[in-house]
Protein backbone atom coordinates (compact mmCIF):
# COMPACT_ATOMS: atom_id res chain seq x y z
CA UNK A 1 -6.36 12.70 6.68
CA UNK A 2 -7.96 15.84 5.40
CA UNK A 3 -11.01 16.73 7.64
CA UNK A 4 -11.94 19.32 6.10
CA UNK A 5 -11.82 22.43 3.65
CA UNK A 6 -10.78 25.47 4.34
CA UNK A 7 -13.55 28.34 3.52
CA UNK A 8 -13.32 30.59 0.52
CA UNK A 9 -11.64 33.93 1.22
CA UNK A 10 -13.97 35.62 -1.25
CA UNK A 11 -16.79 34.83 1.50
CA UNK A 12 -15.76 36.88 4.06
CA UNK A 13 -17.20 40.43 3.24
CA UNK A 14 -16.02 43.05 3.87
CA UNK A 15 -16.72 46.83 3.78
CA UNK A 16 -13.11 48.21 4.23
CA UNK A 17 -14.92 50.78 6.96
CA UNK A 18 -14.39 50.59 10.18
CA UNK A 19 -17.59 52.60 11.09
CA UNK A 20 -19.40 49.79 9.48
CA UNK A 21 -17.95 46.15 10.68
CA UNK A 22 -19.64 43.20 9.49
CA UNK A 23 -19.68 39.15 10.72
CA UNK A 24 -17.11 38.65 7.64
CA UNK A 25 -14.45 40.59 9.51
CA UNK A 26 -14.81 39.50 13.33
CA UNK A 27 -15.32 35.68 12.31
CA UNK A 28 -11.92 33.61 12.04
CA UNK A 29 -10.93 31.56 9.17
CA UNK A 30 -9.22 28.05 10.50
CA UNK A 31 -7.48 26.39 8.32
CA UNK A 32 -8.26 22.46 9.95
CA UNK A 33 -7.20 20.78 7.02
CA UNK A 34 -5.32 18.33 9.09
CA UNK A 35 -6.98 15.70 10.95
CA UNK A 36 -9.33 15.41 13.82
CA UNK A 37 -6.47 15.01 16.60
CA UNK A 38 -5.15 18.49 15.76
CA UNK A 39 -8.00 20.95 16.70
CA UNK A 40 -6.80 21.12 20.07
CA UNK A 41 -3.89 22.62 18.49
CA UNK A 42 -5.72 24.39 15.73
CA UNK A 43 -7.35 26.54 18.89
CA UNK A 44 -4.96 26.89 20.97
CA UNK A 45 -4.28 30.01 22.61
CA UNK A 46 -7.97 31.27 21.73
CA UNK A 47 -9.39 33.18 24.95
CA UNK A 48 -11.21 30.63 27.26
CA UNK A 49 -12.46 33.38 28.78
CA UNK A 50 -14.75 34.39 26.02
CA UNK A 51 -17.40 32.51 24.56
CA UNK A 52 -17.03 30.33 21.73
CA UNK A 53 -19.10 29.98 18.34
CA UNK A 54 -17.69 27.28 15.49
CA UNK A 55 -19.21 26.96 12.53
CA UNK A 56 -18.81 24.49 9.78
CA UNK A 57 -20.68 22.84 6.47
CA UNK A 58 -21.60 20.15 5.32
CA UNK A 59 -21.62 20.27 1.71
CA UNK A 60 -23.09 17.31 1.06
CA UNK A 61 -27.05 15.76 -0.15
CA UNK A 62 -26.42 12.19 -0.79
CA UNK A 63 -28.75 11.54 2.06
CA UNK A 64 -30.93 13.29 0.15
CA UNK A 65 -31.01 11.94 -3.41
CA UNK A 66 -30.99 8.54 -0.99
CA UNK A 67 -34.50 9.63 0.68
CA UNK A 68 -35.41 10.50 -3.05
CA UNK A 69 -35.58 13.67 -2.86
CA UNK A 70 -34.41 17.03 -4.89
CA UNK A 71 -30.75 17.64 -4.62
CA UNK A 72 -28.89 20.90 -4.24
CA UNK A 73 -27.93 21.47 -0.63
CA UNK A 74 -24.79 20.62 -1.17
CA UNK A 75 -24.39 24.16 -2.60
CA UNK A 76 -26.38 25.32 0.98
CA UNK A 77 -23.33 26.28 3.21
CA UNK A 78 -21.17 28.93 1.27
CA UNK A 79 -24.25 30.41 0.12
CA UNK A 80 -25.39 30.90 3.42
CA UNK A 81 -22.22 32.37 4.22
CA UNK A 82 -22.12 34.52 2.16
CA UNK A 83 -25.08 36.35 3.53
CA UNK A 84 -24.04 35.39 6.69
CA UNK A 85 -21.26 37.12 6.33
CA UNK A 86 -22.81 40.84 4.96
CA UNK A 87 -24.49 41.37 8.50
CA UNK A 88 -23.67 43.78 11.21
CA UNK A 89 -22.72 42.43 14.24
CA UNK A 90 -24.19 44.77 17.04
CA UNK A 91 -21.98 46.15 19.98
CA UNK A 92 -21.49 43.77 22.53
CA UNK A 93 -20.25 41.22 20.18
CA UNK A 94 -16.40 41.76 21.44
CA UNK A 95 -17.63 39.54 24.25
CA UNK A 96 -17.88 36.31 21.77
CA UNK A 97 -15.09 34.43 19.53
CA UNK A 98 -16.03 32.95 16.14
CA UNK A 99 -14.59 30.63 14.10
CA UNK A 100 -15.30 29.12 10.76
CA UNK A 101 -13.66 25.93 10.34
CA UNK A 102 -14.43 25.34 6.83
CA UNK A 103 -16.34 22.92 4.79
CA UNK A 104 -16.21 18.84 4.76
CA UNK A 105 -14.49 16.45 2.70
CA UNK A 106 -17.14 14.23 1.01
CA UNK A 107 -14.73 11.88 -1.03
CA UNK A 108 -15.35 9.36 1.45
CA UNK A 109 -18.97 7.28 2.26
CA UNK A 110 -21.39 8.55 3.93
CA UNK A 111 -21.14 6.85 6.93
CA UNK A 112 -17.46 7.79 7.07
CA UNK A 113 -18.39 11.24 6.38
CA UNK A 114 -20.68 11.49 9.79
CA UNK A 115 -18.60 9.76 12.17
CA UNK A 116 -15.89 12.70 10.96
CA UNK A 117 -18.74 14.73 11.52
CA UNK A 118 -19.74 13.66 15.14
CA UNK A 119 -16.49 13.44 16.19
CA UNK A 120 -15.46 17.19 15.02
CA UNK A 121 -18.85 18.29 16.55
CA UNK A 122 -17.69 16.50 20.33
CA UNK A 123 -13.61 18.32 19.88
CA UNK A 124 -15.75 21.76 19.77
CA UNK A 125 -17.77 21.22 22.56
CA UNK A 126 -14.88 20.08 24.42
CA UNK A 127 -13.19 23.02 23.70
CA UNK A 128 -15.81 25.49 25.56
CA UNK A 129 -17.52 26.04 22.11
CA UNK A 130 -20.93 26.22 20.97
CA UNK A 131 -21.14 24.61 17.21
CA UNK A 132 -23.59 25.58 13.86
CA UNK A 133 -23.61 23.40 11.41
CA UNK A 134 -24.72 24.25 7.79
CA UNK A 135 -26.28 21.45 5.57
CA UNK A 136 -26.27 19.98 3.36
CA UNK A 137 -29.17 16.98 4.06
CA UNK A 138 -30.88 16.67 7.26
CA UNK A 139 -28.70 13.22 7.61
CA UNK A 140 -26.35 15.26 9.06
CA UNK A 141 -28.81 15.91 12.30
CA UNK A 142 -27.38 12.42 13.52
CA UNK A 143 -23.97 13.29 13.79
CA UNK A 144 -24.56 16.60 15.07
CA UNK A 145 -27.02 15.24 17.66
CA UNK A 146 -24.19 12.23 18.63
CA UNK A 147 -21.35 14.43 19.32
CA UNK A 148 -24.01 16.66 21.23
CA UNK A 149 -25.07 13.74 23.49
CA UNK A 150 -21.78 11.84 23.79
CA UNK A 151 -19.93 15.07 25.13
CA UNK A 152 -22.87 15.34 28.11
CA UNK A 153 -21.65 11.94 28.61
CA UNK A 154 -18.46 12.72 28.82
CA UNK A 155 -18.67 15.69 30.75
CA UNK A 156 -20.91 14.10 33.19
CA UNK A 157 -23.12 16.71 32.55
CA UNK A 158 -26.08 16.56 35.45
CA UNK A 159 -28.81 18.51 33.53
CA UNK A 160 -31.07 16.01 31.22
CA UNK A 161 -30.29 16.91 27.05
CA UNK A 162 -33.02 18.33 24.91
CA UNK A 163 -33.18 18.01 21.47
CA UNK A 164 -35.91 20.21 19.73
CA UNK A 165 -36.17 19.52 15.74
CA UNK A 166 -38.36 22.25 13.44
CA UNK A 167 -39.63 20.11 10.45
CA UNK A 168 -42.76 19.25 8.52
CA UNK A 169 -41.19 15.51 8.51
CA UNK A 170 -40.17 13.21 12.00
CA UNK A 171 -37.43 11.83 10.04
CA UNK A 172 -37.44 8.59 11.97
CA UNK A 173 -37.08 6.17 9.09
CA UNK A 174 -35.81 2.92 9.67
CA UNK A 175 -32.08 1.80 8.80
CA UNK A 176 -33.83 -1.32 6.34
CA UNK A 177 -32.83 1.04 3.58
CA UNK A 178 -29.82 2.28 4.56
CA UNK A 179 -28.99 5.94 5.75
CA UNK A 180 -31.02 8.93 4.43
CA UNK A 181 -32.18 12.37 5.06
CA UNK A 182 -35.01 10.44 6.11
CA UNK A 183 -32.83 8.78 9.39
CA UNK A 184 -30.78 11.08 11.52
CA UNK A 185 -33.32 10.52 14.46
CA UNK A 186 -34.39 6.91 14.36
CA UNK A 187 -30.47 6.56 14.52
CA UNK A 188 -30.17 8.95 17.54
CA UNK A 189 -32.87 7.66 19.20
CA UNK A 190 -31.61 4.02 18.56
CA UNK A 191 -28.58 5.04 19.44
CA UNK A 192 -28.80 6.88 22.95
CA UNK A 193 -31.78 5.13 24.28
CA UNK A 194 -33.69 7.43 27.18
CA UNK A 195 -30.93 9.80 27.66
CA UNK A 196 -32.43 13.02 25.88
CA UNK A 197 -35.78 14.86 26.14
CA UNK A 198 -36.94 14.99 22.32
CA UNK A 199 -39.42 17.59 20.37
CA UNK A 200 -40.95 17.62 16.82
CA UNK A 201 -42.08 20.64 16.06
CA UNK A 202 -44.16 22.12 13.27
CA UNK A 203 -44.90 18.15 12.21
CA UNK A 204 -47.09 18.21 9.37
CA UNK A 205 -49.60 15.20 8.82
CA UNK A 206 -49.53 14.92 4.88
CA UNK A 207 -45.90 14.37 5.26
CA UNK A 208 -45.65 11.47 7.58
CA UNK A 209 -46.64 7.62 7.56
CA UNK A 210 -48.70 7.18 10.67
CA UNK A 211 -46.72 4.17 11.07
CA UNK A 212 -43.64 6.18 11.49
CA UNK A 213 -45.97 8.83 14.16
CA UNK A 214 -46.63 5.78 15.64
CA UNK A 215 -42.98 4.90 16.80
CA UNK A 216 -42.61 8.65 17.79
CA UNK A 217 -44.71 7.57 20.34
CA UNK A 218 -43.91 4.52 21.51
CA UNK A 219 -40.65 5.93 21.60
CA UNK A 220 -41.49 9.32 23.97
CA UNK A 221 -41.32 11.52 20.86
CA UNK A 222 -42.99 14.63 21.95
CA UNK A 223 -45.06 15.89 18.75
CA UNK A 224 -46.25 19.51 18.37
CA UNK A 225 -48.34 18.67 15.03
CA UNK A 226 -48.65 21.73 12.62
CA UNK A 227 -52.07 21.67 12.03
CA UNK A 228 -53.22 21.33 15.76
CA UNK A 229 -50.73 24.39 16.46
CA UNK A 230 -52.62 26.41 13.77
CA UNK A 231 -56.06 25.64 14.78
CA UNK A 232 -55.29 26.70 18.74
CA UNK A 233 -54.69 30.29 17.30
CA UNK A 234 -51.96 30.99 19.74
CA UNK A 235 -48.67 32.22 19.14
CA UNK A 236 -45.95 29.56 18.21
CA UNK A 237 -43.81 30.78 21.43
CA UNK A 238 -46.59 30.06 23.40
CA UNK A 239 -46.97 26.69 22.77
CA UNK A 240 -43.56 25.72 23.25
CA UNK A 241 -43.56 26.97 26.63
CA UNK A 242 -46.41 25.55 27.84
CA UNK A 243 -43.99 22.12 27.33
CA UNK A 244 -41.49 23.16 29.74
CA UNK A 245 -41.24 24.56 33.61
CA UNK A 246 -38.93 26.65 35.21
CA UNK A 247 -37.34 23.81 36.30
CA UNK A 248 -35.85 22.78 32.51
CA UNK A 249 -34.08 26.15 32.65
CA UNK A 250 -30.29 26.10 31.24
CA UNK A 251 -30.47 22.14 30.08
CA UNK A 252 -28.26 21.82 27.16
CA UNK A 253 -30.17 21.85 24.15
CA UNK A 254 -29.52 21.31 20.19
CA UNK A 255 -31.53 23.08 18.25
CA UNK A 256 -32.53 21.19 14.40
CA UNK A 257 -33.70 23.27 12.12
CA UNK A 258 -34.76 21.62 8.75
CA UNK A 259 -35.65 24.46 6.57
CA UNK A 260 -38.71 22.73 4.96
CA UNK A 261 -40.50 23.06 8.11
CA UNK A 262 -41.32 26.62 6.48
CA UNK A 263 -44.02 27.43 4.07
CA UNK A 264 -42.77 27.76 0.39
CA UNK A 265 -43.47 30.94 0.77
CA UNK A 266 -40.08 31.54 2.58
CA UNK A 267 -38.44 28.56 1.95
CA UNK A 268 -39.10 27.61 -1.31
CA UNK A 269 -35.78 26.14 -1.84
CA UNK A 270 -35.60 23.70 -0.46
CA UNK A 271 -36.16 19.33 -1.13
CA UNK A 272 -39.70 19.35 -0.41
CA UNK A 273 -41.49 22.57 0.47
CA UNK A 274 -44.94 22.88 1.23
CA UNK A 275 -47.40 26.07 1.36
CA UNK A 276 -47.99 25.14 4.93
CA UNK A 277 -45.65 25.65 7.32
CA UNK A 278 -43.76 28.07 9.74
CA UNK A 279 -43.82 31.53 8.71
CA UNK A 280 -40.42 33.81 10.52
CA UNK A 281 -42.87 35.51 12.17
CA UNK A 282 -43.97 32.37 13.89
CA UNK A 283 -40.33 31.14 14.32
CA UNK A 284 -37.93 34.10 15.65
CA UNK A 285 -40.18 34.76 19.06
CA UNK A 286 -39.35 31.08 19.47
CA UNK A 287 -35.38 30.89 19.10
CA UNK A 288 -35.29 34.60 21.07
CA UNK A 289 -36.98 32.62 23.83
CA UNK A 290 -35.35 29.34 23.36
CA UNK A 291 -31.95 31.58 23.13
CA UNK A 292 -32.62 32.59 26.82
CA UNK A 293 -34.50 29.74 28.29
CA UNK A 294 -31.85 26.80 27.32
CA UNK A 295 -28.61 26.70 26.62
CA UNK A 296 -28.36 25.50 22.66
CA UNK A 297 -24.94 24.15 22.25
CA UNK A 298 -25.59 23.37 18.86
CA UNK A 299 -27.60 24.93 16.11
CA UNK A 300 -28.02 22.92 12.72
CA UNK A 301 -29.56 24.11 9.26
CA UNK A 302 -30.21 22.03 7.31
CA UNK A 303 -32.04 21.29 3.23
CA UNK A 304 -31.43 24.41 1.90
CA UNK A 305 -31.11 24.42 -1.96
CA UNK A 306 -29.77 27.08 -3.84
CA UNK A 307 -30.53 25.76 -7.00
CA UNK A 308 -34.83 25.66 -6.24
CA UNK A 309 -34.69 29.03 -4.59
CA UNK A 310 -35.99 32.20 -5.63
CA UNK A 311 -34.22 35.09 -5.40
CA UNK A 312 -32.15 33.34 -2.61
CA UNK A 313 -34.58 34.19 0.15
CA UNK A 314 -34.37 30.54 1.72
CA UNK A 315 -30.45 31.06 2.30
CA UNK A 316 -31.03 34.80 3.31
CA UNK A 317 -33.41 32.96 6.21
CA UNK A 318 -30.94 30.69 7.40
CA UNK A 319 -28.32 33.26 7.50
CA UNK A 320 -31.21 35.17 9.80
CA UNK A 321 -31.39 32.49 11.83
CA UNK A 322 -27.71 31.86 12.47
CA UNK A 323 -27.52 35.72 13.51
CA UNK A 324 -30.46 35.31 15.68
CA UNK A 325 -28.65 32.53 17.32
CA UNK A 326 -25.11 34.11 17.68
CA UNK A 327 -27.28 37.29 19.23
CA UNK A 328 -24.08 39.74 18.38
């Protein structure tokens, strides 16, 4: 079974000077075309000692056009990339190992196509990694949460899980219609029922049935709404902390990241992008904090379009973000 694709060469920049390295050079190309039972294999021999990033895509938005929504993140991850890949690493990034593991096969359905998802997320984590995935639709949240949660189970992992999602949407639709973009957390939260801490942040009020805000609630959904954010004139950062003591320091954390949480302004390409929303300003304070105060196991982008962007500055901030994250 053919997991997934291996990435482009052609992505992997490269300057040819070794007084100026970039990410394209230190980062790994796997070739995991093979099935899931082999990444044990795939890795092995890779310094335990060091930490771990992998890195994948999704190239995939039929949870998208399923939501109803504009299609083109499918094109997201090896555009991304290829930003990704022109930045400098900075000098104390010999101390981390990254991998890209390629892209994944969407011939099958959907469903099909997560639970290969999840289950490649888990074999990372289990081997001493920390994952990014690259959407493709914000569908892909679910599997990337599941494989998050069920290795704490497996690991018997004593600190409570947080899960922290940046969006203008909650994205807790119900199944009635099948899976969407519109799902990944009404499935998670369905799914693993008390066992994680969860945050909505940036949540913007135009783009959310109060029906749906009202099962957030009922269901412990921790909302930081956009608008009530804006109007306290504090910073972003400060905020977030206020929702967490000394005492949450170093829980395991996955960090979701849906791109359309950001105004048009700096996301324009994206499904649905609004003027309001997070600015980077706003938003980098809060993953250099979030960096240090948790530990994020996994990182996931997700809805950026290529095709409804301008000058590619939506892709250009997700590659930020995924440097911001590796801190090399």
């Amino acid at each position: 079974m053919m997991a997934f694709h291996t990435t482009n060469p052609s992505l992997f920049f490269s300057k040819n000077d070794q007084a100026d390295i970039r990410l394209g050079e230190i980062c790994q190309r796997i070739d995991y075309s093979g099935g899931l039972v082999e990444l044990k294999d795939v890795l092995k021999g890779h310094d335990t000692q060091k930490k771990h990033y992998y890195l994948a895509g999704y190239p995939d938005d039929k949870g998208i056009e399923l939501n109803g929504g504009r299609v083109g993140a499918r094109e997201a991850p090896d555009t991304i990339r290829k930003f990704l890949y022109k930045m400098t690493p900075s000098s104390h990034s010999e101390q981390h190992r990254f991998f890209d593991i390629g892209n994944l096969e969407t011939s099958k359905e959907l469903e099909e196509r997560h639970d290969i998802a999840r289950r490649f997320v888990k074999a990372c984590l289990e081997n001493s990694g920390n994952f990014i995935g690259l959407g493709g639709g914000h569908d892909y949240a679910y599997p990337d949460g599941a494989g998050f949660l069920q290795h704490l189970e497996d690991s018997k992992n004593k600190k409570r899980p947080v899960v922290l999602n940046f969006d203008a949407h909650l994205d807790v639709r119900p199944l009635d219609r099948g899976l969407s973009s519109g799902t990944p957390f009404f499935r998670l939260i369905e799914d693993f029922p008390g066992q994680f801490d969860f945050y909505e942040i940036g949540i913007q009020a135009h783009c959310n049935s109060p029906n749906h805000i009202q099962w957030a609630k009922d269901h412990d959904v921790k909302i930081l709404n956009f608008e009530k954010l804006s109007r306290s004139g504090k910073p972003l950062v400060e905020s977030i902390q206020k929702k967490f003591s000394k005492k949450d320091e170093g829980r395991p954390c996955y960090l979701s990241i849906d791109i359309d949480g950001f105004s048009s302004a700096f996301a324009m390409g994206c499904s649905q992008s609004w003027a309001t929303g997070l600015t980077p300003n706003d938003f980098f304070p809060c993953l250099a904090w979030l960096r240090e105060f948790f530990d994020i196991r996994v990182l996931g982008i997700y809805e950026v379009s290529p095709p409804l962007d301008l000058d590619d500055r939506t892709s250009k901030l997700a590659a930020q973000i995924i440097y911001s994250y590796l801190n090399f």
